[in-house]
C-alpha atoms as a PDB file:
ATOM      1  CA  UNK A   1     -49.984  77.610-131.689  1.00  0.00           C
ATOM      2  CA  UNK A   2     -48.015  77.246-128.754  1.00  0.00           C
ATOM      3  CA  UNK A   3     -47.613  77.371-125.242  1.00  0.00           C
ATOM      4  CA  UNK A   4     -45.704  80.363-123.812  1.00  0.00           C
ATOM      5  CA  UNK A   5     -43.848  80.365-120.484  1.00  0.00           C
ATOM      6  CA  UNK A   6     -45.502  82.764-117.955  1.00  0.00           C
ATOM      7  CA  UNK A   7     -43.305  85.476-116.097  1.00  0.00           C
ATOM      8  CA  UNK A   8     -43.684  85.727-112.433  1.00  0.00           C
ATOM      9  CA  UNK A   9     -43.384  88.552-109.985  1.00  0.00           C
ATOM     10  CA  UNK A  10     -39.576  90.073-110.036  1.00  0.00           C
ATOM     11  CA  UNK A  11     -39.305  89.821-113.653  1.00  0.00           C
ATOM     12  CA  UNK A  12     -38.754  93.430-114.615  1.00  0.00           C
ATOM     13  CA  UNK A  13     -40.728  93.176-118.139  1.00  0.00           C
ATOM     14  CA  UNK A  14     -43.549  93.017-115.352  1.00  0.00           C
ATOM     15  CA  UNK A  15     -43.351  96.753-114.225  1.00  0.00           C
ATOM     16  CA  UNK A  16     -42.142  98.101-118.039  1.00  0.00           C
ATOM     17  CA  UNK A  17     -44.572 100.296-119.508  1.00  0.00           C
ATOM     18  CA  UNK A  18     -45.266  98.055-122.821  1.00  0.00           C
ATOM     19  CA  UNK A  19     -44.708  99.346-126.554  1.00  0.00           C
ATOM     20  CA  UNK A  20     -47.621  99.967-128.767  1.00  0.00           C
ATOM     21  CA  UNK A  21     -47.724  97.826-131.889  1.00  0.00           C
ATOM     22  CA  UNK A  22     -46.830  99.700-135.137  1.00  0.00           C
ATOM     23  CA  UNK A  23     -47.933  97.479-137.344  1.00  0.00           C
ATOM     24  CA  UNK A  24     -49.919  94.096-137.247  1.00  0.00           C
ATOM     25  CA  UNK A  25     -47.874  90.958-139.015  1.00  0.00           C
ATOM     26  CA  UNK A  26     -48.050  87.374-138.614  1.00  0.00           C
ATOM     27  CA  UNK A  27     -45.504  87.630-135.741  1.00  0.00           C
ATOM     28  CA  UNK A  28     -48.694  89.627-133.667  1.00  0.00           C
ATOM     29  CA  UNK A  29     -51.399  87.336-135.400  1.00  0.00           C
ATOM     30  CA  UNK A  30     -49.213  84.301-134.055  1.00  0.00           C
ATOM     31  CA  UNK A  31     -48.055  86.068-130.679  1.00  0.00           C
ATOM     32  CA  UNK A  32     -52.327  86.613-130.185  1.00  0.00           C
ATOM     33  CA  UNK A  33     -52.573  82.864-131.002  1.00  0.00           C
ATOM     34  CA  UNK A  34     -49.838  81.953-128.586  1.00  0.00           C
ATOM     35  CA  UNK A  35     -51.740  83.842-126.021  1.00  0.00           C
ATOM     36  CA  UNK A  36     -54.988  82.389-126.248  1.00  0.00           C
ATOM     37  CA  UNK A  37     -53.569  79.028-126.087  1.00  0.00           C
ATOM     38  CA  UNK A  38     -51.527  79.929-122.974  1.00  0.00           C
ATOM     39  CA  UNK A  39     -54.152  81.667-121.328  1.00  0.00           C
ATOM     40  CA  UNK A  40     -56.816  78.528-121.651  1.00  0.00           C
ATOM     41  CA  UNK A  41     -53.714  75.875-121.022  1.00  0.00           C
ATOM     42  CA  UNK A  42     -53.777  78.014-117.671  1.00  0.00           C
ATOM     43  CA  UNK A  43     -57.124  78.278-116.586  1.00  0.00           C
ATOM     44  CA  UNK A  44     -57.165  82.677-117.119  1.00  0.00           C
ATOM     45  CA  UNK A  45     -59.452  84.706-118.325  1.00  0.00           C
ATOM     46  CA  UNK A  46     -57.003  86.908-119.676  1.00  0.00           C
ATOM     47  CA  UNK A  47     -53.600  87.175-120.420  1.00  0.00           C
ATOM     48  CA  UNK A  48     -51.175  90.598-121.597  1.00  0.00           C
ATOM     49  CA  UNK A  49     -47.961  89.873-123.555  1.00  0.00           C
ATOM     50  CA  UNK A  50     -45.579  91.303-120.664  1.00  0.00           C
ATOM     51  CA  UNK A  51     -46.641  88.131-118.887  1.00  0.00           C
ATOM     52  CA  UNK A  52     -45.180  86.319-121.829  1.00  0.00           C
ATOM     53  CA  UNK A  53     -42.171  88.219-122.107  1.00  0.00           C
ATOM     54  CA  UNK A  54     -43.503  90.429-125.048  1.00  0.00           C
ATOM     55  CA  UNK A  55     -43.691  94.204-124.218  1.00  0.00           C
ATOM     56  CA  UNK A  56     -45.967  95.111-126.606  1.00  0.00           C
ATOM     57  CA  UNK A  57     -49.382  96.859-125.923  1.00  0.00           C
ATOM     58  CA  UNK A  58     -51.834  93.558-126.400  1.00  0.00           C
ATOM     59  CA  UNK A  59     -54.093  91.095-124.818  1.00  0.00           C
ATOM     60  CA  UNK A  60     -56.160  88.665-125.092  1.00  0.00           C
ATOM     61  CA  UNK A  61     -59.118  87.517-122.873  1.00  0.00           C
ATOM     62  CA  UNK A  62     -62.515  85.216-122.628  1.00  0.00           C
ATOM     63  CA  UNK A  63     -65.380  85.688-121.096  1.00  0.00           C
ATOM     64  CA  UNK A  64     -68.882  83.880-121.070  1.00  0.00           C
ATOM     65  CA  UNK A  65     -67.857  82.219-124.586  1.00  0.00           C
ATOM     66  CA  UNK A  66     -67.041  85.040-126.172  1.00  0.00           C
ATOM     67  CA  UNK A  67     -63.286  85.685-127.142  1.00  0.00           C
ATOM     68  CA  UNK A  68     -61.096  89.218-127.231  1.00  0.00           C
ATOM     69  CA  UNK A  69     -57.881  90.159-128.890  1.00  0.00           C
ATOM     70  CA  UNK A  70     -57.105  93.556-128.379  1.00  0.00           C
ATOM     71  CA  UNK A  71     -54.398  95.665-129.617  1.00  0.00           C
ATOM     72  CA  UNK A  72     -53.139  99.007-128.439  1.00  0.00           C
ATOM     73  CA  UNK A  73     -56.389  99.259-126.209  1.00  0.00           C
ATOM     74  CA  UNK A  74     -56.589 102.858-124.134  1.00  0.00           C
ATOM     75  CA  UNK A  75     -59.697 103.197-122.136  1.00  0.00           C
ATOM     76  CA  UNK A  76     -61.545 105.904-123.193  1.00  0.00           C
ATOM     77  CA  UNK A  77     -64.518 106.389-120.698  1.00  0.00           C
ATOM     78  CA  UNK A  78     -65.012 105.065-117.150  1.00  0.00           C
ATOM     79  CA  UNK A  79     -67.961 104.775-115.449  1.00  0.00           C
ATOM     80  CA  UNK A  80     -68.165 106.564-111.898  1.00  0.00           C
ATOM     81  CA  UNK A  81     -69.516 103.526-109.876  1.00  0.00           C
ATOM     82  CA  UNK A  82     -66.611 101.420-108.506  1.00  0.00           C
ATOM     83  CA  UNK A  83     -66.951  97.916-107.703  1.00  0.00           C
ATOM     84  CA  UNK A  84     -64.939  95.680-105.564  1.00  0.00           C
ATOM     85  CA  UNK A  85     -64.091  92.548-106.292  1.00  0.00           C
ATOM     86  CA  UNK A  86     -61.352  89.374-105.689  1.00  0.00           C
ATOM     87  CA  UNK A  87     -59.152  89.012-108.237  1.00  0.00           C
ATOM     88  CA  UNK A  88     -55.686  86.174-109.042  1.00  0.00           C
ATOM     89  CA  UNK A  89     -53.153  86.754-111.695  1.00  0.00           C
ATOM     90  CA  UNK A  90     -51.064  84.105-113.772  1.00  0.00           C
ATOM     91  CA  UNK A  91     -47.791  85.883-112.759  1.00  0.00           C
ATOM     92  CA  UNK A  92     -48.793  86.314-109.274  1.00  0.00           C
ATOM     93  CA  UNK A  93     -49.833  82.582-108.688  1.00  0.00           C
ATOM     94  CA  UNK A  94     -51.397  81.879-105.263  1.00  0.00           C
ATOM     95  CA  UNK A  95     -52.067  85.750-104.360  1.00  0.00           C
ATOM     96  CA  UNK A  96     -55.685  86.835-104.359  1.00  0.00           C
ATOM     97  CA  UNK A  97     -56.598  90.514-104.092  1.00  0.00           C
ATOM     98  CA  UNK A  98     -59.552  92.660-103.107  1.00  0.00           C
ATOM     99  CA  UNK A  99     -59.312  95.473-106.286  1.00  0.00           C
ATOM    100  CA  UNK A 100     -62.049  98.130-106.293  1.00  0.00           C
ATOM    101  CA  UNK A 101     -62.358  98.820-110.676  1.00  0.00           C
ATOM    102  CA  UNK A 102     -65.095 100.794-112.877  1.00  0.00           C
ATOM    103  CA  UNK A 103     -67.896  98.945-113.170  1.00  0.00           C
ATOM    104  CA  UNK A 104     -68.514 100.172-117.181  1.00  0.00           C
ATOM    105  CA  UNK A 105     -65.603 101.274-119.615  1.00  0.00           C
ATOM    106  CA  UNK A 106     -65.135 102.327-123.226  1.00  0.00           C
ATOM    107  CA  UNK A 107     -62.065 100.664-124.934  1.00  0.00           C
ATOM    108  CA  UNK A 108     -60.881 101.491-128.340  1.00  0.00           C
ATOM    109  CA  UNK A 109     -58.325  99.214-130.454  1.00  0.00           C
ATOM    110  CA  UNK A 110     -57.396  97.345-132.941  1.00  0.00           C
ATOM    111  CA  UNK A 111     -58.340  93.831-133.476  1.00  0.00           C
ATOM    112  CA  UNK A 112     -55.788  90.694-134.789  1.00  0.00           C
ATOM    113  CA  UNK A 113     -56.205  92.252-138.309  1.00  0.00           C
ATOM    114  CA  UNK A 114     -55.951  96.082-137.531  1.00  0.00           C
ATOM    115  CA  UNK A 115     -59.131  97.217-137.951  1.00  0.00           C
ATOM    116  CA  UNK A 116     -60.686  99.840-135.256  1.00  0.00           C
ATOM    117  CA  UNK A 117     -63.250  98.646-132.445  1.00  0.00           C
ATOM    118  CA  UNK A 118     -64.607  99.951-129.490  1.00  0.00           C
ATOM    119  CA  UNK A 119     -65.820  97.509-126.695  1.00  0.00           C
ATOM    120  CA  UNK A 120     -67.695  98.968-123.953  1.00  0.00           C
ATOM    121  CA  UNK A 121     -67.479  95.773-121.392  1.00  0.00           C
ATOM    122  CA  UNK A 122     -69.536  95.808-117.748  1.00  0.00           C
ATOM    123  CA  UNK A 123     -69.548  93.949-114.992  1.00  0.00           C
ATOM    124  CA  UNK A 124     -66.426  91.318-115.050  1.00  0.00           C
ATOM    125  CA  UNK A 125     -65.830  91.382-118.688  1.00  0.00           C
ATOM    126  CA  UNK A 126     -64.890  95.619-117.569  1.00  0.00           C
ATOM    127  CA  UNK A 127     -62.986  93.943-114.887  1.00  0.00           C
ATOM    128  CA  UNK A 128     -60.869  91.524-116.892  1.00  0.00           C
ATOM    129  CA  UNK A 129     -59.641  94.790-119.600  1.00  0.00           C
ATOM    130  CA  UNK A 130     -59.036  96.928-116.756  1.00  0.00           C
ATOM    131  CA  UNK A 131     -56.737  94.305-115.254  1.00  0.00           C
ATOM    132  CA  UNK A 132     -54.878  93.169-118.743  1.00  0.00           C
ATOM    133  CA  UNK A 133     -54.768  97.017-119.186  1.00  0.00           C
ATOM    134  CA  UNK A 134     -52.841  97.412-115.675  1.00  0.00           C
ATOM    135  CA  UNK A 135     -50.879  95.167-117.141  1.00  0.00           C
ATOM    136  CA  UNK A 136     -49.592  97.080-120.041  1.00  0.00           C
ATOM    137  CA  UNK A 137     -49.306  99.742-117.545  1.00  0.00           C
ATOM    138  CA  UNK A 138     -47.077  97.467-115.332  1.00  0.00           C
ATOM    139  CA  UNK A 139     -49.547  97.628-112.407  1.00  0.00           C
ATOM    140  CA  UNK A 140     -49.937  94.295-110.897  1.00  0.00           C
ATOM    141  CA  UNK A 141     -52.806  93.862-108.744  1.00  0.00           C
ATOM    142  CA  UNK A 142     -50.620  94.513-105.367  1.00  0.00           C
ATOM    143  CA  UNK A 143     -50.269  97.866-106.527  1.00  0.00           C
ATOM    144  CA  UNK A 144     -53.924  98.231-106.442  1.00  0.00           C
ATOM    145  CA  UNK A 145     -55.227  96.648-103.668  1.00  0.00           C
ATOM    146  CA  UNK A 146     -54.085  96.734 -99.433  1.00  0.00           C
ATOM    147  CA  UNK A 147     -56.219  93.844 -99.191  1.00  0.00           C
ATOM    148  CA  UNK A 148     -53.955  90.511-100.359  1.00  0.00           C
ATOM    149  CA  UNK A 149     -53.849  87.078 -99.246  1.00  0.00           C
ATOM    150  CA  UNK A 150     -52.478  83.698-100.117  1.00  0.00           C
ATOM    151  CA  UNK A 151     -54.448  81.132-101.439  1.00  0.00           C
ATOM    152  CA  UNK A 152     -53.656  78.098 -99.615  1.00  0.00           C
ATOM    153  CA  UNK A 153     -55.024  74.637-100.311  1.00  0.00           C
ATOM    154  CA  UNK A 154     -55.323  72.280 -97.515  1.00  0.00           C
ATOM    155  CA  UNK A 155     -56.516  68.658 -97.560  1.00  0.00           C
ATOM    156  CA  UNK A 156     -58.436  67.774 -94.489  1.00  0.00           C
ATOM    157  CA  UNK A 157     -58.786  64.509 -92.413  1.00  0.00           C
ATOM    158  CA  UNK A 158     -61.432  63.460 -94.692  1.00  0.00           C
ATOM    159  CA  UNK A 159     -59.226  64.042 -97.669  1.00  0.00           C
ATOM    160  CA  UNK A 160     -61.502  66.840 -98.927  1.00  0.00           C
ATOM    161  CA  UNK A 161     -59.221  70.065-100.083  1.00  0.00           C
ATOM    162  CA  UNK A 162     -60.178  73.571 -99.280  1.00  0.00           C
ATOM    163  CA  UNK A 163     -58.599  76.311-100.098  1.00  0.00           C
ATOM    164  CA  UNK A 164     -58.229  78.857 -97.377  1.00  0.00           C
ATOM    165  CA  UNK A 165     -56.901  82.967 -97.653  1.00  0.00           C
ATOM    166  CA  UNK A 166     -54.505  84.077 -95.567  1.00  0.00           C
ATOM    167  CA  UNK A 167     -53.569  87.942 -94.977  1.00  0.00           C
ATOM    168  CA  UNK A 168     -50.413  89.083 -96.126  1.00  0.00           C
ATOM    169  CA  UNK A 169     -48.806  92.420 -97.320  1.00  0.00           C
ATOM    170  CA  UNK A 170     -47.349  93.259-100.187  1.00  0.00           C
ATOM    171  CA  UNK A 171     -43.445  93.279 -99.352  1.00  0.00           C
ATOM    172  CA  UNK A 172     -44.192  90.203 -98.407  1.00  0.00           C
ATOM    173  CA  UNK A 173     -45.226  88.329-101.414  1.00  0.00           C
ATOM    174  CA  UNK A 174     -42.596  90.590-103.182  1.00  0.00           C
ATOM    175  CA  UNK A 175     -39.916  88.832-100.463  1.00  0.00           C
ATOM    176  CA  UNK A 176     -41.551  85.556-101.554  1.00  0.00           C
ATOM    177  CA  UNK A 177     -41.220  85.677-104.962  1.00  0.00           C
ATOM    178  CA  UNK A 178     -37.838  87.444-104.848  1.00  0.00           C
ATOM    179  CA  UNK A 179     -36.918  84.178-103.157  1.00  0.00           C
ATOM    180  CA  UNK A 180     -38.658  82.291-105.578  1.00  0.00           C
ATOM    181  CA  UNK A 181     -40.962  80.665-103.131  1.00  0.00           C
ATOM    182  CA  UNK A 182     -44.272  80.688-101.709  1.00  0.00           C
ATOM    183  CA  UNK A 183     -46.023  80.090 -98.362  1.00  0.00           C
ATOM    184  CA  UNK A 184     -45.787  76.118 -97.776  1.00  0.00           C
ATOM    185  CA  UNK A 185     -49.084  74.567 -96.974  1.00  0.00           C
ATOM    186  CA  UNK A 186     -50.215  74.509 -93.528  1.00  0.00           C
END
């Protein structure tokens, strides 16, 4: 296994619609491994392969111990109850947005070895697929959400850090990362 590199914001594999996966070999198997390993070595909860460069339709996520690898996932069934709820990506480091997502979904894929499951996650388990999903989709969370902020950690006179959101727009943290920076700390 190995660590993959994580593509940020302005990397145009970001916004491609990703390919589905014809057939599963050891490149997937190993690409799913990759994943997993990048996604923990990162502190996620889930990761898609356009945020490793990889346009194909798969992602992996954990939640609550239990681990996912799904391939070719299409969301079959949502529920009609929305829920709101604060949510970070990997390739949009220091951004936090408010996303309203289904609070129940079907999903139907394949697993690392091809064979056919359905998942029907809840709660933040629905909220993690629905993002990796987005991702496959490329919809970042700043499509979805009006409400975005930095995430800025401060250290106080005490030495104590908190971290502290500040309001921003979206062309702004697209300026930011076009730029290849972000806000400095204040």
């Amino acid at each position: 296994m190995a660590v993959r590199k994580i593509i940020t914001l302005g990397n145009p594999i970001l916004r491609q619609k990703a390919q589905p996966v014809s057939k599963i070999t050891k490149a997937e198997q190993q690409l799913i491994d990759d994943m997993f390993e990048t996604m923990e070595e990162n502190e996620g909860v889930g990761l898609a392969a356009p945020q490793v460069a990889v346009p194909k339709r798969i992602f992996v996520a954990k939640w609550e111990g239990e681990t996912y690898a799904l391939v070719n996932p299409v969301i079959e069934w949502r529920s009609d109850d929305l829920v709101s709820g604060m949510e970070g990506c990997l390739s949009i480091p220091r951004v936090q947005a408010e996303v309203n997502r289904h609070l129940k979904i079907r999903v139907k894929a394949l697993d690392r070895n091809g064979n056919k499951v359905i998942i029907e996650p809840e709660g933040w388990l629905a909220r993690i697929f629905q993002h990796e999903i987005d991702h496959l989709d490329g919809i970042l969370i700043i499509d979805r959400s009006d409400d975005l902020y930095w995430v800025v950690t401060e250290v106080d006179e005490d030495g104590k850090e908190r971290t502290r959101l500040i309001p921003t727009t979206k062309s702004a943290i697209i300026a930011a990362f076009q730029k290849r920076k972000t806000p400095v700390r204040r």
